[in-house]
Protein backbone atom coordinates (compact mmCIF):
# COMPACT_ATOMS: atom_id res chain seq x y z
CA UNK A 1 -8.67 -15.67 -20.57
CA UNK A 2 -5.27 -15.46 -21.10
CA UNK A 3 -5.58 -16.99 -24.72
CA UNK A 4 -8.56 -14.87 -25.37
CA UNK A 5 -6.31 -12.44 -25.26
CA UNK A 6 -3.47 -13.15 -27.43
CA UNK A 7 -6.32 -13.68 -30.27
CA UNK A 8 -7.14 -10.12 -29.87
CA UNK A 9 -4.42 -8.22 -29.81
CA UNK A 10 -6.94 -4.74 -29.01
CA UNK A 11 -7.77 -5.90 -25.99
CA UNK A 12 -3.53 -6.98 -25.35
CA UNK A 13 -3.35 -3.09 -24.38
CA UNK A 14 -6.11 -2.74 -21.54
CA UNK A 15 -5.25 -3.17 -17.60
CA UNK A 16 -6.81 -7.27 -17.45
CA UNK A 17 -3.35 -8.27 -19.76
CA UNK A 18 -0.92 -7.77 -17.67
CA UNK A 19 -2.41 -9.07 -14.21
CA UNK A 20 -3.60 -12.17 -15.90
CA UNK A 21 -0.31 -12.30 -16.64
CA UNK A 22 1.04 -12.36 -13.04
CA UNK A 23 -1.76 -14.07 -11.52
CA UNK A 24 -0.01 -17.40 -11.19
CA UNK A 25 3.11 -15.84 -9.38
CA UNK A 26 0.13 -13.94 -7.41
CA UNK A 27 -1.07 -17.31 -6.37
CA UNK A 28 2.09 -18.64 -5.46
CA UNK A 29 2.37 -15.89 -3.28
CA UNK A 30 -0.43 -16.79 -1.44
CA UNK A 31 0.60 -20.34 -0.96
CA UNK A 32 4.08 -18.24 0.73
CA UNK A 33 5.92 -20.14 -2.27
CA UNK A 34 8.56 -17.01 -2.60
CA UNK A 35 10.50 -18.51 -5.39
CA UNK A 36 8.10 -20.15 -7.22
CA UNK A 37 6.42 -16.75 -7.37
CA UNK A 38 9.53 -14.74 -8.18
CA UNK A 39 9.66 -17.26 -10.77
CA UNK A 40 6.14 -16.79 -12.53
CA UNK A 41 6.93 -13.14 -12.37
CA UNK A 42 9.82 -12.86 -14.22
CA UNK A 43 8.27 -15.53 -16.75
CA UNK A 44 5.39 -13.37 -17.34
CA UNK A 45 6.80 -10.70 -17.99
CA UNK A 46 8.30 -12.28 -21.29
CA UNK A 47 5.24 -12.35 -22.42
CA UNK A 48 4.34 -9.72 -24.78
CA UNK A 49 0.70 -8.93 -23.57
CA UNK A 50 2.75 -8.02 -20.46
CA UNK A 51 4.27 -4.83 -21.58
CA UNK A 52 0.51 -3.58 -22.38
CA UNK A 53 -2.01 -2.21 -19.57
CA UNK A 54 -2.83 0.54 -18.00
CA UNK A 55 -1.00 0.59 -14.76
CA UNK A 56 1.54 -2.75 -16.18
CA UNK A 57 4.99 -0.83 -14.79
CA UNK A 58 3.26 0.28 -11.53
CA UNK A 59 1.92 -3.15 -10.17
CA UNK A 60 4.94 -4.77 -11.35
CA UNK A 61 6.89 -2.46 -9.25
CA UNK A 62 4.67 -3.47 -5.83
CA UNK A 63 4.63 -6.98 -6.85
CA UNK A 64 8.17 -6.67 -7.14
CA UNK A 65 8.25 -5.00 -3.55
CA UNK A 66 6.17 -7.69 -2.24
CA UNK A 67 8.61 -10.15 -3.01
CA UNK A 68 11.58 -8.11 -1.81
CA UNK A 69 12.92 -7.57 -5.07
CA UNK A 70 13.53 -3.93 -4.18
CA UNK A 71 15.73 -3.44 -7.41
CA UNK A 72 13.23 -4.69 -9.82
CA UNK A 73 10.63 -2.13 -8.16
CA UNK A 74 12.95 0.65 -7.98
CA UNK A 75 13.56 -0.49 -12.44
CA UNK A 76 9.42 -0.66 -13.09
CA UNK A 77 8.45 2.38 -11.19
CA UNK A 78 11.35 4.31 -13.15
CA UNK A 79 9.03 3.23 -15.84
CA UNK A 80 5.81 4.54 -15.00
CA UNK A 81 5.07 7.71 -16.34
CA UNK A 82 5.58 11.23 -14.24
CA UNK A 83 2.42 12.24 -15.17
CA UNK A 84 1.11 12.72 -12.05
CA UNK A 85 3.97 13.78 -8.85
CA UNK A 86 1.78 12.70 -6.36
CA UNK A 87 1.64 9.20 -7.52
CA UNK A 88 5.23 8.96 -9.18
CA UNK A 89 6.49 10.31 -5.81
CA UNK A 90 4.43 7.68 -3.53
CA UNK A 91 5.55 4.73 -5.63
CA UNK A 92 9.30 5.58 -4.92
CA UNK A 93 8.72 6.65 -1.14
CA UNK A 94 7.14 3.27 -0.66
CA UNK A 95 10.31 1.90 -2.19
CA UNK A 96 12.19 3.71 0.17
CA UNK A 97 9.96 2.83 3.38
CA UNK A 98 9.94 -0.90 2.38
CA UNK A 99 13.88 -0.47 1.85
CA UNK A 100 14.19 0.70 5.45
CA UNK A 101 15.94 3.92 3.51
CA UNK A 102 14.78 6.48 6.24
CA UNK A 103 17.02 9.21 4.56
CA UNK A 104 15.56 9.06 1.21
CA UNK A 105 11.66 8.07 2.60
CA UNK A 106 12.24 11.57 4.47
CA UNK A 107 13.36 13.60 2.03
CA UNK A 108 10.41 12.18 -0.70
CA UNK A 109 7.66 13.23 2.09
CA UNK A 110 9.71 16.38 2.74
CA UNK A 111 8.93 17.31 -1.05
CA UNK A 112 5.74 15.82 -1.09
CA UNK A 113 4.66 17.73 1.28
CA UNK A 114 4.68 20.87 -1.02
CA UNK A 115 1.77 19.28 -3.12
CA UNK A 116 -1.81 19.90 -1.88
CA UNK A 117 -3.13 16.73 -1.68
CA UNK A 118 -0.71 13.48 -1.29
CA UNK A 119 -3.16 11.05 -0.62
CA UNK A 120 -3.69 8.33 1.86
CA UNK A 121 -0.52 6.00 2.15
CA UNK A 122 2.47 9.23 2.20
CA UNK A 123 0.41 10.55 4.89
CA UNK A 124 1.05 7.38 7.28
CA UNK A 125 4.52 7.68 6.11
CA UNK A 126 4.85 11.28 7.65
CA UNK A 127 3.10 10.10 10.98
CA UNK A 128 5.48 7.33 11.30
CA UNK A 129 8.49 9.03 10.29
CA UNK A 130 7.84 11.56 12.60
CA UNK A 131 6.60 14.28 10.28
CA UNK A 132 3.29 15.20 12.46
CA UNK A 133 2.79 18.93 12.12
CA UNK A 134 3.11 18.25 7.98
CA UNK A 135 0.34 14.78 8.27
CA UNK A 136 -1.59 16.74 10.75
CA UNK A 137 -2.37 19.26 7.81
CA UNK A 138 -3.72 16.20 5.92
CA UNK A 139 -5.36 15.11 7.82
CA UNK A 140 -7.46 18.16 9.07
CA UNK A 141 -7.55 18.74 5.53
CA UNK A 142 -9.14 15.41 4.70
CA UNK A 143 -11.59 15.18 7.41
CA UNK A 144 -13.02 18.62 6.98
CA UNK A 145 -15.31 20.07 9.48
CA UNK A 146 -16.89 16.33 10.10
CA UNK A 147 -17.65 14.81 13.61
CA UNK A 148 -15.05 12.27 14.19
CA UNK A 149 -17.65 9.39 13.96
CA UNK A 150 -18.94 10.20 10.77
CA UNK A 151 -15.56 10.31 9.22
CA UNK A 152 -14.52 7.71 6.71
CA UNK A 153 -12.74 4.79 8.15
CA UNK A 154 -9.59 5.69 6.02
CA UNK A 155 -9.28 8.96 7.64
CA UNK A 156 -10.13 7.62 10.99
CA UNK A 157 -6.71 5.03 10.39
CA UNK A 158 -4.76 8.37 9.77
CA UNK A 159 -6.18 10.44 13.12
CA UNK A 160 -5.94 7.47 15.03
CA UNK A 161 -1.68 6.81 14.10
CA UNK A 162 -1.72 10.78 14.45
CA UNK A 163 -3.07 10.17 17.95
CA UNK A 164 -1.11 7.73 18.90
CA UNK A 165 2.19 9.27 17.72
CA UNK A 166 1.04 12.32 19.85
CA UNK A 167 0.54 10.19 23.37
CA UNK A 168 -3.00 10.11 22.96
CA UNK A 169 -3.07 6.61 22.86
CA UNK A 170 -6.38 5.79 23.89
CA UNK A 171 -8.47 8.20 21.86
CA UNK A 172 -5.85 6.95 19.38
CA UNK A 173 -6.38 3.10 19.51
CA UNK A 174 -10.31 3.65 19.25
CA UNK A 175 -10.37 4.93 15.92
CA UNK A 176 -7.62 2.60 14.61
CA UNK A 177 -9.62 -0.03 15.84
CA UNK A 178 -12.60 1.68 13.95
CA UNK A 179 -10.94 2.32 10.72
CA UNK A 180 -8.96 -1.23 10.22
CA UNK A 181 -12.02 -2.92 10.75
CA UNK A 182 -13.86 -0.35 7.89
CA UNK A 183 -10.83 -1.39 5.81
CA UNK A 184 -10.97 -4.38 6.06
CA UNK A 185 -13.54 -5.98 3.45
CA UNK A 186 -11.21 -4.49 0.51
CA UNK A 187 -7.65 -5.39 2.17
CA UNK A 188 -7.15 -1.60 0.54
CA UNK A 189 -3.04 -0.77 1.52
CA UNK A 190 -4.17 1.78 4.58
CA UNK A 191 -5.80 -1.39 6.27
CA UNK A 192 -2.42 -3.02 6.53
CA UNK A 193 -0.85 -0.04 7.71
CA UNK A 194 -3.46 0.73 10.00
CA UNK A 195 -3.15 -3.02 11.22
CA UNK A 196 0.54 -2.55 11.86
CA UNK A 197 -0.02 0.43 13.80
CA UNK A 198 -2.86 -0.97 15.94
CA UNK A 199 -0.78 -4.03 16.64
CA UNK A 200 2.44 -1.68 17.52
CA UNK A 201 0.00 0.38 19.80
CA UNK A 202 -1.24 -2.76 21.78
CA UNK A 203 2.63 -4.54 21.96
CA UNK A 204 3.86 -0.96 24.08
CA UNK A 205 0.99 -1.62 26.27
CA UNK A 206 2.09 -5.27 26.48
CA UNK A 207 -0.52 -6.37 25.42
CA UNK A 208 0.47 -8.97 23.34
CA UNK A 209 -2.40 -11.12 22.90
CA UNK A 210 -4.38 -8.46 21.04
CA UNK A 211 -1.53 -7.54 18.91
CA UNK A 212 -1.54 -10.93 17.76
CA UNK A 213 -4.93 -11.31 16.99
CA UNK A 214 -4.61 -7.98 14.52
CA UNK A 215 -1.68 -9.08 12.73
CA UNK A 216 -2.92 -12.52 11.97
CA UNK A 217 -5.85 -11.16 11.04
CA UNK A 218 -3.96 -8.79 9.04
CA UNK A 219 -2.04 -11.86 7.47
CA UNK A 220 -5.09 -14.24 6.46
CA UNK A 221 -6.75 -10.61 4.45
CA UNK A 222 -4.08 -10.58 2.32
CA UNK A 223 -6.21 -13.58 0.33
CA UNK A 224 -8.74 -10.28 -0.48
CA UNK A 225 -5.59 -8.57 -1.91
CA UNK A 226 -6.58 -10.09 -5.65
CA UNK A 227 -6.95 -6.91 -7.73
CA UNK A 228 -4.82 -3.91 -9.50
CA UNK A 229 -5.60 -1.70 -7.43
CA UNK A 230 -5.61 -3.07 -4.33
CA UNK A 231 -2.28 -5.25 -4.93
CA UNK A 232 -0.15 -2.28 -4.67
């Protein structure tokens, strides 16, 4: 595919160049070869077809993160184009979360906030940093006037960490338990968050057997995390 590619240089520009690119450090990953995988990385991205693609700077950022190479992520999402706040924003808060920067994460969901719509990941940010009366907006926002089983299991991840941050941990735990396994089938970046969360909620009621049992189950998903858009 990869050759395919360099014959045509048209198709060197569309979102398949650069992650065929990475996909050898991506499978290094998954064999939890660290180096060999921060290796392949920084190989690839010599390669011309590399600096092409769609969303190139963006995934290189979260692979980056992945691999704790927080200054490389911090240098390819300072590449990706402030088109869009919400997004530009996200990238760096994640930065900042994964960074265990609590001052900075804060102050980028502080001022994302503002925005009408944030999306998904910022607004498990805000639960676990604390910020519940600005995620509880989200999430009544997102959920609408829907009957809490009929919501989607991505919104049911986000009421069920709301829950949970405000005491209500059994009501809580139910609908994590709901929405990570609705999550699940696409290894999508709220089921791992969601995951964490559930396994946090059953450790304080030490129950540690069941918090096990999410987070390897959590770990052996990451195999479904093979695409562009769920990678990050």
């Amino acid at each position: 595919a990869s050759a395919l590619l360099s014959a045509n240089s048209r198709q060197a520009n569309q979102w398949s160049a650069p992650w065929l690119q990475i996909y050898p450090a991506y499978q290094a990953w998954m064999r939890d070869d660290i180096e060999l995988a921060r290796t392949d990385l920084n190989q690839a991205l010599q390669n011309p077809l590399a600096q092409g693609g769609l969303n190139g700077p963006r995934d290189y950022g979260f692979f980056s993160l992945a691999l704790g190479q927080t200054r490389k992520a911090k240098f390819w999402f300072q590449n990706v184009s402030p088109e869009d706040p919400r997004d530009y924003e996200a990238n760096f808060a994640a930065l900042a979360f994964a960074s265990k920067d609590r001052a900075e994460l804060r102050s980028l969901l502080r001022r994302m906030a503002r925005l009408s719509d944030v999306g998904i990941i910022p607004v498990s940010l805000m639960i676990r940093e604390g910020l519940l009366q600005e995620a509880a907006t989200y999430v009544r926002r997102y959920s609408g006037s829907q009957p809490t089983a009929e919501l989607g299991p991505q919104i049911k991840v986000l009421l069920g960490e709301l829950l949970v941050a405000r005491g209500k941990t059994k009501t809580g735990m139910l609908l994590l338990r709901e929405g990570v396994k609705g999550t699940q089938h696409a290894a999508i970046p709220v089921y791992f968050l969601g995951a964490a969360s559930l396994a946090q909620a059953y450790e304080k009621r030490k129950d540690l057997s069941n918090a096990l049992q999410v987070l390897e189950e959590a770990s052996a998903n990451r195999a479904r995390v093979n695409n562009e858009v769920a990678m990050s």
